[in-house]
N, C-alpha and C. Protein backbone atom coordinates (compact mmCIF):
# COMPACT_ATOMS: atom_id res chain seq x y z
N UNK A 1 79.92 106.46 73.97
CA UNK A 1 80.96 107.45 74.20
C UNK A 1 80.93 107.89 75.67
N UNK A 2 82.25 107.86 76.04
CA UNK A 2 82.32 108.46 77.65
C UNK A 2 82.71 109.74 77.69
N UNK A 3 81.72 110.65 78.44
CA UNK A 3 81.52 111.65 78.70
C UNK A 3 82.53 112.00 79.79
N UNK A 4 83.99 112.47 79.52
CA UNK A 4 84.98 112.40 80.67
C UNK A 4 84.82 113.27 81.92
N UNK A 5 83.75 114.38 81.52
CA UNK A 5 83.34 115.41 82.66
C UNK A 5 83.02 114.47 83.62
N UNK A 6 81.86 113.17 83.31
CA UNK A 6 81.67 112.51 84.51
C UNK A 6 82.75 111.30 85.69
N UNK A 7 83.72 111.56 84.83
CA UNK A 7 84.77 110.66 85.68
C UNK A 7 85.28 111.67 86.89
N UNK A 8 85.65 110.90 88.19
CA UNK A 8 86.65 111.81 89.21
C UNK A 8 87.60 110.56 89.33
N UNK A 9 88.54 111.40 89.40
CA UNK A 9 89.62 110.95 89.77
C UNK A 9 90.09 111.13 91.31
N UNK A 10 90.21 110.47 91.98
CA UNK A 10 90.89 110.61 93.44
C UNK A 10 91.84 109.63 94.37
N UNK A 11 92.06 110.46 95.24
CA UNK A 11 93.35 109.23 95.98
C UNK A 11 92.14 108.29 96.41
N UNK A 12 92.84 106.95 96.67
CA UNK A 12 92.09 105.49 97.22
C UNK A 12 92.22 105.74 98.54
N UNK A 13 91.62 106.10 99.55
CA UNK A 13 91.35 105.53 100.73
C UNK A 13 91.48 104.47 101.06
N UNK A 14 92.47 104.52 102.40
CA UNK A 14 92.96 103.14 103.16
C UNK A 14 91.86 102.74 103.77
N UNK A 15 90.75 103.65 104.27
CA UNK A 15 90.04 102.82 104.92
C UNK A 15 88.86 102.61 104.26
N UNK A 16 88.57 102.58 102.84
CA UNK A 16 87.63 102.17 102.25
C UNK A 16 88.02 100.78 101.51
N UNK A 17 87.66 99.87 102.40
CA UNK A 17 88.10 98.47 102.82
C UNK A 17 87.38 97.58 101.26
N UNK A 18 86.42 97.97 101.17
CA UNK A 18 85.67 97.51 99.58
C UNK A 18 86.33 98.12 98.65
N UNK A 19 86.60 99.01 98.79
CA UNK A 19 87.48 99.83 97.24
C UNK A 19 88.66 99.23 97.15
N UNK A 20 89.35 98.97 98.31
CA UNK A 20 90.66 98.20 98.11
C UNK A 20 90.69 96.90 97.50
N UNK A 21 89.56 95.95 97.73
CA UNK A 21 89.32 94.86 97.44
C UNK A 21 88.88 94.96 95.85
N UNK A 22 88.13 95.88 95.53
CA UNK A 22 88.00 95.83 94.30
C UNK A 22 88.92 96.39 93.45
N UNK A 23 89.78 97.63 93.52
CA UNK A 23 90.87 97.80 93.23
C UNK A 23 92.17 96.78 92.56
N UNK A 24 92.44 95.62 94.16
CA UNK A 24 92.81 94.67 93.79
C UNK A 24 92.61 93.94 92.90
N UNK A 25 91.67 93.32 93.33
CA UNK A 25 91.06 92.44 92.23
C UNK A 25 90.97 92.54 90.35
N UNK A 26 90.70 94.22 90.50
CA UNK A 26 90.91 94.97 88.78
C UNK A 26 92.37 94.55 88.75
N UNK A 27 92.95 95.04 89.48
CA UNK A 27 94.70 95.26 89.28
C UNK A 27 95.30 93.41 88.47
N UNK A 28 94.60 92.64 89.40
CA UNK A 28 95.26 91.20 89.23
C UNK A 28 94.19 90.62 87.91
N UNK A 29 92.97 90.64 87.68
CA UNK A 29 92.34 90.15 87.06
C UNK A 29 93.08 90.62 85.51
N UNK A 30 93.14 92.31 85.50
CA UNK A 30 93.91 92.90 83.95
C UNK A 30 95.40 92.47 83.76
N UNK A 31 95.98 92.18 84.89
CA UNK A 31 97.36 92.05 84.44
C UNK A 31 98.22 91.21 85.06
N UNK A 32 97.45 90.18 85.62
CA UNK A 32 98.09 88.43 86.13
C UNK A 32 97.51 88.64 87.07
N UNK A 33 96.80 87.49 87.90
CA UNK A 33 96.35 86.41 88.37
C UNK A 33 97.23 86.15 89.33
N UNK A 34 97.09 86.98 90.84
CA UNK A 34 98.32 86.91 91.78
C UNK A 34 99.51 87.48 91.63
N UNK A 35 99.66 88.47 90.83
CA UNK A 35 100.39 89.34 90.74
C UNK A 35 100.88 90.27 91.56
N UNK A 36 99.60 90.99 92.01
CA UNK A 36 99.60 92.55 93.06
C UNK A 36 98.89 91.82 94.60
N UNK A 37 99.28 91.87 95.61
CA UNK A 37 98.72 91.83 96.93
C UNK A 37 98.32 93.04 97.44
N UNK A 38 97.58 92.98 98.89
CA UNK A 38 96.98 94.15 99.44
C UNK A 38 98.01 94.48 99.88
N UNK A 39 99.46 94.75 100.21
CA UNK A 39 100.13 95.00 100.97
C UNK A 39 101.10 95.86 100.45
N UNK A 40 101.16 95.59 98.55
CA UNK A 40 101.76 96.44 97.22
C UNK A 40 100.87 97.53 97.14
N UNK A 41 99.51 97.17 97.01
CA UNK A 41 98.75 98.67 96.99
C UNK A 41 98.42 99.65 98.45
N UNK A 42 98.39 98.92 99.40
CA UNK A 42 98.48 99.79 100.81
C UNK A 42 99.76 100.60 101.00
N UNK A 43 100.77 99.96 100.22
CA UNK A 43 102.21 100.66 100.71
C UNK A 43 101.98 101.95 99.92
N UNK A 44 101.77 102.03 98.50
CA UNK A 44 101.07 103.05 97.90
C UNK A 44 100.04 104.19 98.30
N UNK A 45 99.52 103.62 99.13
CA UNK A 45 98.38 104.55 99.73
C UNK A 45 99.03 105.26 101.09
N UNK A 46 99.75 104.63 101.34
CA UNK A 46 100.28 104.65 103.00
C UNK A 46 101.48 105.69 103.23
N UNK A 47 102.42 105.47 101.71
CA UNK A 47 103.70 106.57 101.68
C UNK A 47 103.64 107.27 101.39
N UNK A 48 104.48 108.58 102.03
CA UNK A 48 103.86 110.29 101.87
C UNK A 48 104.99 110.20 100.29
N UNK A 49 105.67 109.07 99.78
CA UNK A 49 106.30 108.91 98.45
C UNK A 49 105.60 108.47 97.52
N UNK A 50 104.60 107.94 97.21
CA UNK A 50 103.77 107.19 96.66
C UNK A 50 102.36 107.46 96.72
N UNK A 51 102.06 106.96 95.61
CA UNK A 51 99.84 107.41 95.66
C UNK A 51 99.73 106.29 94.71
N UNK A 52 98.38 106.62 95.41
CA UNK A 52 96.98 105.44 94.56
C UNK A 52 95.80 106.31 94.52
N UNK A 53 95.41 106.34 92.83
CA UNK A 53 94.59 107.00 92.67
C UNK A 53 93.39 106.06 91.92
N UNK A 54 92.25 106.42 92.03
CA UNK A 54 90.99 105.45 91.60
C UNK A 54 90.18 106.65 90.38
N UNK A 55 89.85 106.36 89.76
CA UNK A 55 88.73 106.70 88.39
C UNK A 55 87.53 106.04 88.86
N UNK A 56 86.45 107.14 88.76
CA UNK A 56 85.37 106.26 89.30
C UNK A 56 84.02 107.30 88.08
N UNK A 57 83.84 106.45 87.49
CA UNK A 57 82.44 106.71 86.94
C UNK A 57 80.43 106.33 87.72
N UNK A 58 80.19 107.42 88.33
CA UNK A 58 78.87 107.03 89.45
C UNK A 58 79.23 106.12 90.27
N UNK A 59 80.29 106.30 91.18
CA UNK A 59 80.94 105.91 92.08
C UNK A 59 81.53 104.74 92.01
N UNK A 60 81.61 103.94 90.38
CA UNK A 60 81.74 102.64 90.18
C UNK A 60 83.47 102.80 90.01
N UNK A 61 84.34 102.10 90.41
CA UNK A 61 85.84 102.23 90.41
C UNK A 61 85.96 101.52 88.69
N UNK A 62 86.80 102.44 88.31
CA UNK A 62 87.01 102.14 86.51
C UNK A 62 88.64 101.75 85.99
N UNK A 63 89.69 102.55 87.09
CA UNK A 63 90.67 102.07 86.66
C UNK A 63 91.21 102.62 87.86
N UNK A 64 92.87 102.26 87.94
CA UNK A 64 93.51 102.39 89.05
C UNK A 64 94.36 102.67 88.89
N UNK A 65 95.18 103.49 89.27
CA UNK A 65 96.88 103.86 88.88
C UNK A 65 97.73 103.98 89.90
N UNK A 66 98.71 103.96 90.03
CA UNK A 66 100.28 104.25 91.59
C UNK A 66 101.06 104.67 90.78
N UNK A 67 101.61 105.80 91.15
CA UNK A 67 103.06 106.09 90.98
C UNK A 67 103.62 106.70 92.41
N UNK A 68 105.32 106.68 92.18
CA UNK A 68 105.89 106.87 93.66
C UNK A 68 107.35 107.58 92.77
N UNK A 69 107.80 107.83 94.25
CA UNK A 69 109.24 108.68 94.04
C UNK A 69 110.44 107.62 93.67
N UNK A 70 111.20 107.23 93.09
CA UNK A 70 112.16 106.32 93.40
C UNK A 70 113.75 106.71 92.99
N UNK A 71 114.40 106.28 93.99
CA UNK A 71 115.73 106.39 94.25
C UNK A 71 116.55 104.71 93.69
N UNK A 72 116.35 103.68 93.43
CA UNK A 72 116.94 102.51 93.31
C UNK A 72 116.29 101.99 91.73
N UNK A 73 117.28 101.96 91.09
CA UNK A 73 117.11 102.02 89.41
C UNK A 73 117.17 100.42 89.47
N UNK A 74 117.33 99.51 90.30
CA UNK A 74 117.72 98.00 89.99
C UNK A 74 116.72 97.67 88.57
N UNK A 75 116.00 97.51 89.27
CA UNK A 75 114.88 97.11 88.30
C UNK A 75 114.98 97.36 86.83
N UNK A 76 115.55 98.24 86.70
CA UNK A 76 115.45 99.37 85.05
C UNK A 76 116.53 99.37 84.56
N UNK A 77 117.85 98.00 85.16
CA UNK A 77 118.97 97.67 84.56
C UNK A 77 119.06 97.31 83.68
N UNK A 78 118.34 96.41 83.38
CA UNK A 78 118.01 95.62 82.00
C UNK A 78 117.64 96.42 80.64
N UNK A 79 116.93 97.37 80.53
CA UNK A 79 116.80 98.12 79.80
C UNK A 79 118.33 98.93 79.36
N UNK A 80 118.56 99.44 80.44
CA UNK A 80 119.63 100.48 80.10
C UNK A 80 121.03 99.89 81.38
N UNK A 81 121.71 99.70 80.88
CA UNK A 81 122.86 99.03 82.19
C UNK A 81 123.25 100.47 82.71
N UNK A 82 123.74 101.46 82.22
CA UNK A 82 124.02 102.95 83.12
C UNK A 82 122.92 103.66 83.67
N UNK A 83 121.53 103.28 83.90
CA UNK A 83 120.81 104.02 83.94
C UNK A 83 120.85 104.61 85.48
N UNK A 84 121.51 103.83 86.44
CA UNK A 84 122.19 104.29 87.62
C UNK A 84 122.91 105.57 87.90
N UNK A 85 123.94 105.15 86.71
CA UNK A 85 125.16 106.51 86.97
C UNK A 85 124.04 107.29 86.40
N UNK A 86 123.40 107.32 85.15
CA UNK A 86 122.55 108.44 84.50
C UNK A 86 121.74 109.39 85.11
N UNK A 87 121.07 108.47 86.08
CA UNK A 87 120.24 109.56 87.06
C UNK A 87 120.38 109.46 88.61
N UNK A 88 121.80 109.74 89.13
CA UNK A 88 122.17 109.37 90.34
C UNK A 88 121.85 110.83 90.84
N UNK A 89 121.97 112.08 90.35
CA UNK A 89 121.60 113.12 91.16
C UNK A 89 120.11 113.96 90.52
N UNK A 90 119.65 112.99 89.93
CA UNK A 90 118.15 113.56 89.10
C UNK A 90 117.06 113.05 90.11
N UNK A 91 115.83 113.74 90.44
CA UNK A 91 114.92 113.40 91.17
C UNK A 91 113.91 112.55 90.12
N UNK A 92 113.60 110.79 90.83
CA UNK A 92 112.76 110.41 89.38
C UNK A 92 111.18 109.81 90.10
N UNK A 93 110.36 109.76 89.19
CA UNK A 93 109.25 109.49 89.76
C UNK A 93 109.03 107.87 88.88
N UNK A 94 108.72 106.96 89.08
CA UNK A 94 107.46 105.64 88.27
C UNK A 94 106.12 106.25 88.35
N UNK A 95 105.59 105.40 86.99
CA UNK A 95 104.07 105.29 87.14
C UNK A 95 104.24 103.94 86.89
N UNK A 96 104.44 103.16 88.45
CA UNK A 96 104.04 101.72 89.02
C UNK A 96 103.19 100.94 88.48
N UNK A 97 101.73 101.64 88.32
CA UNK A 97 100.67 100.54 88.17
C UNK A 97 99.66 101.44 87.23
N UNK A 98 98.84 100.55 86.54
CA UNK A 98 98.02 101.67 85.81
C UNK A 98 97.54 100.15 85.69
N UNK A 99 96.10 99.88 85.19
CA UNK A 99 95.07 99.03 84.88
C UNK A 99 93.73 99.80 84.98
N UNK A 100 92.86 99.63 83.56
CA UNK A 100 91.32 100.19 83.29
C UNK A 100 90.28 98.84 83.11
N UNK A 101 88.78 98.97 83.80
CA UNK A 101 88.73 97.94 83.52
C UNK A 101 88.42 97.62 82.15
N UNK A 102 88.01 96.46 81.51
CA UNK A 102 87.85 95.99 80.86
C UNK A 102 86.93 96.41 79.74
N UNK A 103 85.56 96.65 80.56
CA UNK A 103 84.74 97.65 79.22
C UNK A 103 85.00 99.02 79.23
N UNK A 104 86.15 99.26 79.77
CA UNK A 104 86.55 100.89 79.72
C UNK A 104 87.86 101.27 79.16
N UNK A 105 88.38 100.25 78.69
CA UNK A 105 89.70 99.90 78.05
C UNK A 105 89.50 100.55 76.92
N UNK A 106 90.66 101.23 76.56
CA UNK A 106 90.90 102.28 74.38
C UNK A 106 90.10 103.51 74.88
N UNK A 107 89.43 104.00 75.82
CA UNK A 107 88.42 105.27 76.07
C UNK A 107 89.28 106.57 76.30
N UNK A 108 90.74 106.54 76.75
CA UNK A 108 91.46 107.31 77.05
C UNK A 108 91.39 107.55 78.86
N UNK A 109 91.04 106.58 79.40
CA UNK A 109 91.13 106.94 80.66
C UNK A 109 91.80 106.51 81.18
N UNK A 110 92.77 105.38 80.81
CA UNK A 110 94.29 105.20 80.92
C UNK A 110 95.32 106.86 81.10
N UNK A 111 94.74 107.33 80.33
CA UNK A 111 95.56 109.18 80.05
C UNK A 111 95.05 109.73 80.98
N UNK A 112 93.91 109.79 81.24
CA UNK A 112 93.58 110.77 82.00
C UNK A 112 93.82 110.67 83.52
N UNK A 113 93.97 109.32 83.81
CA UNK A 113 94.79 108.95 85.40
C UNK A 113 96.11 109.31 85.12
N UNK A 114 96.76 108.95 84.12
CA UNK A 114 98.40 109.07 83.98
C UNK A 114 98.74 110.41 84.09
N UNK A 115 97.50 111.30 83.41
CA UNK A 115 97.92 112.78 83.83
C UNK A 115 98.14 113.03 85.13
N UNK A 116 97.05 112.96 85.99
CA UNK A 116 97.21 113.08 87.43
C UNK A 116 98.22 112.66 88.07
N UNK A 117 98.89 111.64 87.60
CA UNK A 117 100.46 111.00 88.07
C UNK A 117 101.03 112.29 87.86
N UNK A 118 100.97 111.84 86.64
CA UNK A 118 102.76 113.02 85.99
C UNK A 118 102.51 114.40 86.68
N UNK A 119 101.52 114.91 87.42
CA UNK A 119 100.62 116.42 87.89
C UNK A 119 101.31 116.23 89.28
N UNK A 120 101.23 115.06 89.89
CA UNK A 120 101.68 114.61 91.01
C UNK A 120 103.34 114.66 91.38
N UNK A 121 103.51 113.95 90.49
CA UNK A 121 105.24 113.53 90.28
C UNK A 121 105.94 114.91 90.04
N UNK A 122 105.25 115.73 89.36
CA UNK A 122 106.07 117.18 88.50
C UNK A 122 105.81 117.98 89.88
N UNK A 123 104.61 118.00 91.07
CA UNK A 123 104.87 118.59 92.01
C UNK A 123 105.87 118.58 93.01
N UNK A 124 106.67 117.30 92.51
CA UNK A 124 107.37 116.73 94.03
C UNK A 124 108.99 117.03 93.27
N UNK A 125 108.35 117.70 92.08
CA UNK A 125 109.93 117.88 91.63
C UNK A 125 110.77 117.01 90.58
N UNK A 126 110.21 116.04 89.94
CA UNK A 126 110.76 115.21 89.72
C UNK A 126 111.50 115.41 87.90
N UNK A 127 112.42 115.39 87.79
CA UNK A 127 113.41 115.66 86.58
C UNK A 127 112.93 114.81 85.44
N UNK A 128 112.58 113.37 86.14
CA UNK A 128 112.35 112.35 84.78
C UNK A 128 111.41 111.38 85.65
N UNK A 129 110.53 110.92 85.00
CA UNK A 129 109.65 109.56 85.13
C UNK A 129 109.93 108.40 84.25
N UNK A 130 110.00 107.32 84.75
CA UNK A 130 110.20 106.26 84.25
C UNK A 130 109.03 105.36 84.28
N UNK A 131 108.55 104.50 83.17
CA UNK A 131 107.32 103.45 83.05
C UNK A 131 107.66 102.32 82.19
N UNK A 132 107.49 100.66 82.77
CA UNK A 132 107.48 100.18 81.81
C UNK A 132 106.47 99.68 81.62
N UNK A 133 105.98 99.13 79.91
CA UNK A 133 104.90 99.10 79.27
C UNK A 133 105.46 97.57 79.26
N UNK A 134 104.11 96.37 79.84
CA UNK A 134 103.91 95.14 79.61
C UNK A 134 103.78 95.07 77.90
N UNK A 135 104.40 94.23 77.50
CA UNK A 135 104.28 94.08 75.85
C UNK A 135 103.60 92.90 75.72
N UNK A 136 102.16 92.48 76.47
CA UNK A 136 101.49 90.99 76.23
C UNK A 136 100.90 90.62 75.48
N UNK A 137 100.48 91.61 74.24
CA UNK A 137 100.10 91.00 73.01
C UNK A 137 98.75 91.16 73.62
N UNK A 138 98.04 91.87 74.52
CA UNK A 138 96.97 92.15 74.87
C UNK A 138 96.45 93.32 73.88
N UNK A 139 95.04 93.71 73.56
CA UNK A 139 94.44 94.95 72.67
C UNK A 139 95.19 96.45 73.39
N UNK A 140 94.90 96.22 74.75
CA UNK A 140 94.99 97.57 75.47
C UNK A 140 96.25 97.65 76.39
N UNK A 141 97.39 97.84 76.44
CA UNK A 141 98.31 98.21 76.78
C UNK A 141 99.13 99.47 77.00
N UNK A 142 99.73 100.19 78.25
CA UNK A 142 100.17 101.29 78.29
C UNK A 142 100.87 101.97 77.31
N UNK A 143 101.85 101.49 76.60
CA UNK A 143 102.94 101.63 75.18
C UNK A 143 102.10 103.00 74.87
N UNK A 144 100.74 102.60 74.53
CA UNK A 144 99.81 104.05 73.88
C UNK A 144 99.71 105.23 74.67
N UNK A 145 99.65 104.95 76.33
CA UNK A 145 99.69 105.99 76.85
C UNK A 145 100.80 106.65 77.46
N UNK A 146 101.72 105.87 77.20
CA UNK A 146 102.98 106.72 77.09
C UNK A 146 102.99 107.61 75.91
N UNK A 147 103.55 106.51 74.90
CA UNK A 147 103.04 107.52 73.43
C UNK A 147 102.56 108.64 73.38
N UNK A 148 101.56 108.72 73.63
CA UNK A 148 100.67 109.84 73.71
C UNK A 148 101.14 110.87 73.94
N UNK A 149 101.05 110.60 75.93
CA UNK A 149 101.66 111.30 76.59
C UNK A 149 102.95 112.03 76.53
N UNK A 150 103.68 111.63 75.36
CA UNK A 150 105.63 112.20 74.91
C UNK A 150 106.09 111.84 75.59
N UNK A 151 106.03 110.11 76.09
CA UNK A 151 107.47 109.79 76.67
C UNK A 151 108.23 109.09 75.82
N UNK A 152 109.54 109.15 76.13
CA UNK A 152 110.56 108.31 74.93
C UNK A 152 110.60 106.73 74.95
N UNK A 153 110.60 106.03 74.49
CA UNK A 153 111.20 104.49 74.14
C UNK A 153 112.35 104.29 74.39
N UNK A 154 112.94 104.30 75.97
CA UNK A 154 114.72 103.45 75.75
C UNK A 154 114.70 102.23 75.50
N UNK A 155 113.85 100.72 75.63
CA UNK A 155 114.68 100.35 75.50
C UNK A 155 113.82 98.76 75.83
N UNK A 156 113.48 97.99 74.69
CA UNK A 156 112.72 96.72 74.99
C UNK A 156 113.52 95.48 75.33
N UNK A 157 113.04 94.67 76.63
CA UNK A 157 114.05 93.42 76.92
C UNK A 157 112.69 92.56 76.41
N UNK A 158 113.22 91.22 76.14
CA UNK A 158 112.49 90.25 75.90
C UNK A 158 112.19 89.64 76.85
N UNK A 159 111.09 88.88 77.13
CA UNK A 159 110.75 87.68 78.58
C UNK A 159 111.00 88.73 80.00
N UNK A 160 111.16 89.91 79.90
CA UNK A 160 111.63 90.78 80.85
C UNK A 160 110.64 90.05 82.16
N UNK A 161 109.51 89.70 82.08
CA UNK A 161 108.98 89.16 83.82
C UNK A 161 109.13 88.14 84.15
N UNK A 162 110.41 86.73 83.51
CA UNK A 162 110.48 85.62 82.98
C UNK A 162 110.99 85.47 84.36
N UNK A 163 111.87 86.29 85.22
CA UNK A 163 112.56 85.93 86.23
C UNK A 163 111.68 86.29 87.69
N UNK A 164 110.97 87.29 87.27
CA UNK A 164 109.81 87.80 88.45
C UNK A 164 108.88 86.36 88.76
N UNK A 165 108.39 86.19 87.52
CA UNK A 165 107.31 84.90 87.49
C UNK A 165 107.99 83.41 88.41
N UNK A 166 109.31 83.27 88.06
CA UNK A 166 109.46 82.16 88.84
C UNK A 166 109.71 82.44 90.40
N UNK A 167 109.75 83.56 90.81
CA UNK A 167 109.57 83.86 92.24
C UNK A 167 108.21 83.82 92.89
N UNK A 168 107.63 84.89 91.78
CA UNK A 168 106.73 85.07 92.34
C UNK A 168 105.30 84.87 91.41
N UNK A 169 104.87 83.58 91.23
CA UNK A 169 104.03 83.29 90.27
C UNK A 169 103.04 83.83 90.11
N UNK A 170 102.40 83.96 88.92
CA UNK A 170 101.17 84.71 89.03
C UNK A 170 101.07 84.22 86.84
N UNK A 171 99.91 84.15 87.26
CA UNK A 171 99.18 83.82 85.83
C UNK A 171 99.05 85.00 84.92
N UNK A 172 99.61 84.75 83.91
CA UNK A 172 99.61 86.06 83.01
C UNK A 172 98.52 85.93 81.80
N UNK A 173 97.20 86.85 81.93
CA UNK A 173 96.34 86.96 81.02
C UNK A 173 97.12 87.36 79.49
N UNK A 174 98.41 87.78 79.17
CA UNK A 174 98.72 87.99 78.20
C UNK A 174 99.64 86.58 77.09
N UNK A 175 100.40 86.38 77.89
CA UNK A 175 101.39 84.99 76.91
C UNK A 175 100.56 83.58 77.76
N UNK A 176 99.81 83.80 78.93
CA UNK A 176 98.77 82.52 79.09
C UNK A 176 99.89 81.52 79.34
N UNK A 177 101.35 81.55 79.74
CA UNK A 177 102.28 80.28 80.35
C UNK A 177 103.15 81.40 81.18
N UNK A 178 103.57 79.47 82.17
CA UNK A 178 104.48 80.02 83.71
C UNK A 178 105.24 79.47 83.12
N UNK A 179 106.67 80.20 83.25
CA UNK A 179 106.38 81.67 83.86
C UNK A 179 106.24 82.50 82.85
N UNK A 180 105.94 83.63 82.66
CA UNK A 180 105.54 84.63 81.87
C UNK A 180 106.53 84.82 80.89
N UNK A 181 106.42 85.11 79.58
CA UNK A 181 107.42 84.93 78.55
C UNK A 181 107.33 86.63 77.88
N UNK A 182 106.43 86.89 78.62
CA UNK A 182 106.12 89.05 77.92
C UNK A 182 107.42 89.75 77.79
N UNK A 183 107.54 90.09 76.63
CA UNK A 183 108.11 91.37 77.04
C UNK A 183 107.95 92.65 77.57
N UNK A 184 108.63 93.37 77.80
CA UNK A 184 108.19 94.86 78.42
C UNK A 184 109.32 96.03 77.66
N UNK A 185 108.80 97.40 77.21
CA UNK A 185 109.89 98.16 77.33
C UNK A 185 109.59 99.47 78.05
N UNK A 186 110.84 99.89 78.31
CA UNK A 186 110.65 101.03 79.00
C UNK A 186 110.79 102.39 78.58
N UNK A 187 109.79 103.00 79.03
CA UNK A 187 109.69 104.56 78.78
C UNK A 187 110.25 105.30 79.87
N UNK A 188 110.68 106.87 79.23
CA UNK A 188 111.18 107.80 80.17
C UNK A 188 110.39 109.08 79.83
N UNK A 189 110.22 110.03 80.37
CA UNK A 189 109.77 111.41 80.34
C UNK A 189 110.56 112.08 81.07
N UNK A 190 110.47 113.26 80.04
CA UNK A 190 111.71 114.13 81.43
C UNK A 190 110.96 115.48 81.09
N UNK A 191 111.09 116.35 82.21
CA UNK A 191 110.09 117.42 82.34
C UNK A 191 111.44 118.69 81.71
């Protein structure tokens, strides 16, 4: 049993050049294989819109999370085709990235970074958060910590990374073929 008093949670330091590397490495190893570059999680660290936060149990990095401010719904068409007009004058936040590692996966420390998002995001104002949950048929997947957390279910596409993957390949530990055949759906929270 994990004793959550001993976890901290904090922003990732740009210039802690090993944390980034391992960071990475969690990020791509849990959720494809060339997926995330240093240059996706630095932009995170780097924008006064965006954070990267690290979980660290005795200084060992345990899971990783980003969320940011966003203005451009492209992405979240598929789910909902109006979701544009819907929140054209609403302030919205993502929770981008979330990955725990592996023997720390089902412990709830998926939640307990996601809190610090939504703590983050609700400071900057934000009306609604948007997340989508990889559906890879993996044990440990976000879906729960949305759940949890009371965000709603709009709205599951099928093969949803089917078109990402042939751009931009990356090996998916969940459906195990290129390009990726996962679905994803998306959650909303609104404060």
């Amino acid at each position: 049993m994990i004793d959550i008093k001993n976890i901290i949670i904090k922003e990732i330091d740009i210039n802690e050049t090993e944390l980034l590397r391992s960071a990475l490495a969690m990020m791509n190893r849990t959720q494809g294989d060339s997926l995330f570059s240093m240059s996706y999680l630095t932009s995170k660290i780097e924008s006064k819109d965006a954070l990267a936060l690290g979980a660290f149990i005795n200084e060992e990095l345990i899971s990783v999370g980003c969320a940011e401010l966003i203005s451009n719904y492209s992405y979240y068409t598929p789910f909902e085709a109006g979701i544009t007009e819907r929140l054209k004058d609403k302030t919205v936040g993502s929770l981008c990235t979330l990955c725990v590692r592996e023997d720390y996966q089902g412990k709830g420390i998926g939640q307990l970074v996601s809190k610090k998002r939504i703590q983050w995001l609700e400071q900057r104002g934000c009306d609604f958060i948007l997340g989508v949950s990889w559906k890879s048929g993996l044990k440990h997947t976000s879906n729960r910590v949305f759940e949890k957390m009371g965000f709603e279910l709009i709205n599951t596409v099928d093969e949803f990374f089917k078109e990402d993957a042939i751009k931009y390949p990356f090996n998916c530990p969940g459906c195990k073929v290129h390009p990726c055949l996962c679905s994803a759906a998306l959650y909303q929270f609104h404060f």
